[in-house]
C-alpha atoms as a PDB file:
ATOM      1  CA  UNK A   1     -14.177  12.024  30.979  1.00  0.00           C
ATOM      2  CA  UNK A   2     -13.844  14.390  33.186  1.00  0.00           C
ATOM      3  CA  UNK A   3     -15.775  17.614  34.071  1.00  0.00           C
ATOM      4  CA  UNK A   4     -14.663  20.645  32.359  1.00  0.00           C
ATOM      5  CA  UNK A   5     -13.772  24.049  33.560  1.00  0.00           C
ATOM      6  CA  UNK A   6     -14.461  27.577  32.460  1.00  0.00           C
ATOM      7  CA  UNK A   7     -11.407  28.906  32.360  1.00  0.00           C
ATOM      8  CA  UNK A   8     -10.223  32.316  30.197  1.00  0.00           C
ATOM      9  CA  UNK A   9      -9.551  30.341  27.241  1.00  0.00           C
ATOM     10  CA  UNK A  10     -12.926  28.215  27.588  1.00  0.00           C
ATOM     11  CA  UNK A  11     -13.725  25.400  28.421  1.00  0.00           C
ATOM     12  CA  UNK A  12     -10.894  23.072  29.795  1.00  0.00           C
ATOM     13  CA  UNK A  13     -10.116  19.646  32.025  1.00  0.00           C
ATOM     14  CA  UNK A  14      -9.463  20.870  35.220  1.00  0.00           C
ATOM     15  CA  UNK A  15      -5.003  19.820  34.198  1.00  0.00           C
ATOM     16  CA  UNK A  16      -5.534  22.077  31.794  1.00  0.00           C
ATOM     17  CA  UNK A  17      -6.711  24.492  33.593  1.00  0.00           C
ATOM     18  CA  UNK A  18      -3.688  24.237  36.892  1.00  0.00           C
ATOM     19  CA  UNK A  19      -1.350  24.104  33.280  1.00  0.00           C
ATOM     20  CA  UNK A  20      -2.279  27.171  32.081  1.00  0.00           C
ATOM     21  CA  UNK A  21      -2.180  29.403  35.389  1.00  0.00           C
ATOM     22  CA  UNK A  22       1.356  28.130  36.062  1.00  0.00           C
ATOM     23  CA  UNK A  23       2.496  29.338  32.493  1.00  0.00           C
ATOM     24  CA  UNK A  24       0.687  32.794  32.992  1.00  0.00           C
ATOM     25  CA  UNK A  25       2.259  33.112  36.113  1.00  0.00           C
ATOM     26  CA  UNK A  26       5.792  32.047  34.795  1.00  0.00           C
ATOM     27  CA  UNK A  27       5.580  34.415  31.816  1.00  0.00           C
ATOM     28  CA  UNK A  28       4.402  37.269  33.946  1.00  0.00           C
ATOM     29  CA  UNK A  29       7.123  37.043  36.176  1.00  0.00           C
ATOM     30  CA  UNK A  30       9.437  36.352  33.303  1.00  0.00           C
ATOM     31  CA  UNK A  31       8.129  39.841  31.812  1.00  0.00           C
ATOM     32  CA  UNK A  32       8.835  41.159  35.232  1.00  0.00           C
ATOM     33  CA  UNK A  33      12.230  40.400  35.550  1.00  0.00           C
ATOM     34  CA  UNK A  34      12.976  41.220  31.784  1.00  0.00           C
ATOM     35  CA  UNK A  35      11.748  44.850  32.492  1.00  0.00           C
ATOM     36  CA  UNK A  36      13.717  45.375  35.788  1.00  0.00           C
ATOM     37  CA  UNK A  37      16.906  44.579  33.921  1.00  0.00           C
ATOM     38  CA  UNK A  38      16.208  47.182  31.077  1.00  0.00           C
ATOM     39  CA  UNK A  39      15.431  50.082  33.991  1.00  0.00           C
ATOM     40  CA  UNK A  40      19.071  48.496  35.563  1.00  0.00           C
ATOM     41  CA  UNK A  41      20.992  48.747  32.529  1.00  0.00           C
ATOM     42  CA  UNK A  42      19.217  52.396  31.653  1.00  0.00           C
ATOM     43  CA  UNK A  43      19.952  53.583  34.929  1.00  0.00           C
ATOM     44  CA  UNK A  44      23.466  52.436  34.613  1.00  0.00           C
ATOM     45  CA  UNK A  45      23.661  54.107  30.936  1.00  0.00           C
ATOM     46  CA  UNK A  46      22.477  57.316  32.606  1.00  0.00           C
ATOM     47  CA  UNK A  47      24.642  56.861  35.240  1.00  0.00           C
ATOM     48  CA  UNK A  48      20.432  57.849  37.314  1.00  0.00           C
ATOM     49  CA  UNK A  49      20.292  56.589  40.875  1.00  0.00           C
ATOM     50  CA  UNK A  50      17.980  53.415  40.535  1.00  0.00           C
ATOM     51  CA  UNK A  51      14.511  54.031  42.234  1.00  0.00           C
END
């Protein structure tokens, strides 16, 4: 077995661990681009100048 890791949800395998970054980071970013396409489409609404 291997070691384990402390990771924010406990302890993990280190897989888990490289698993669970990569889906923060790909639901961050997929927050991200969610929100700048709401300000796009507001702005456009508005008829604002995007900032």
């Amino acid at each position: 077995m291997s070691r384990l890791v402390h990771s924010k949800y406990g302890y993990e395998p280190p897989e888990w661990v490289q698993a669970d970054a990569r889906l923060d980071k790909w639901w961050k970013d997929k927050k991200r681009r969610a929100k700048q396409k709401r300000r796009k489409r507001h702005a456009k609404n508005q008829k604002m100048p995007l900032s």
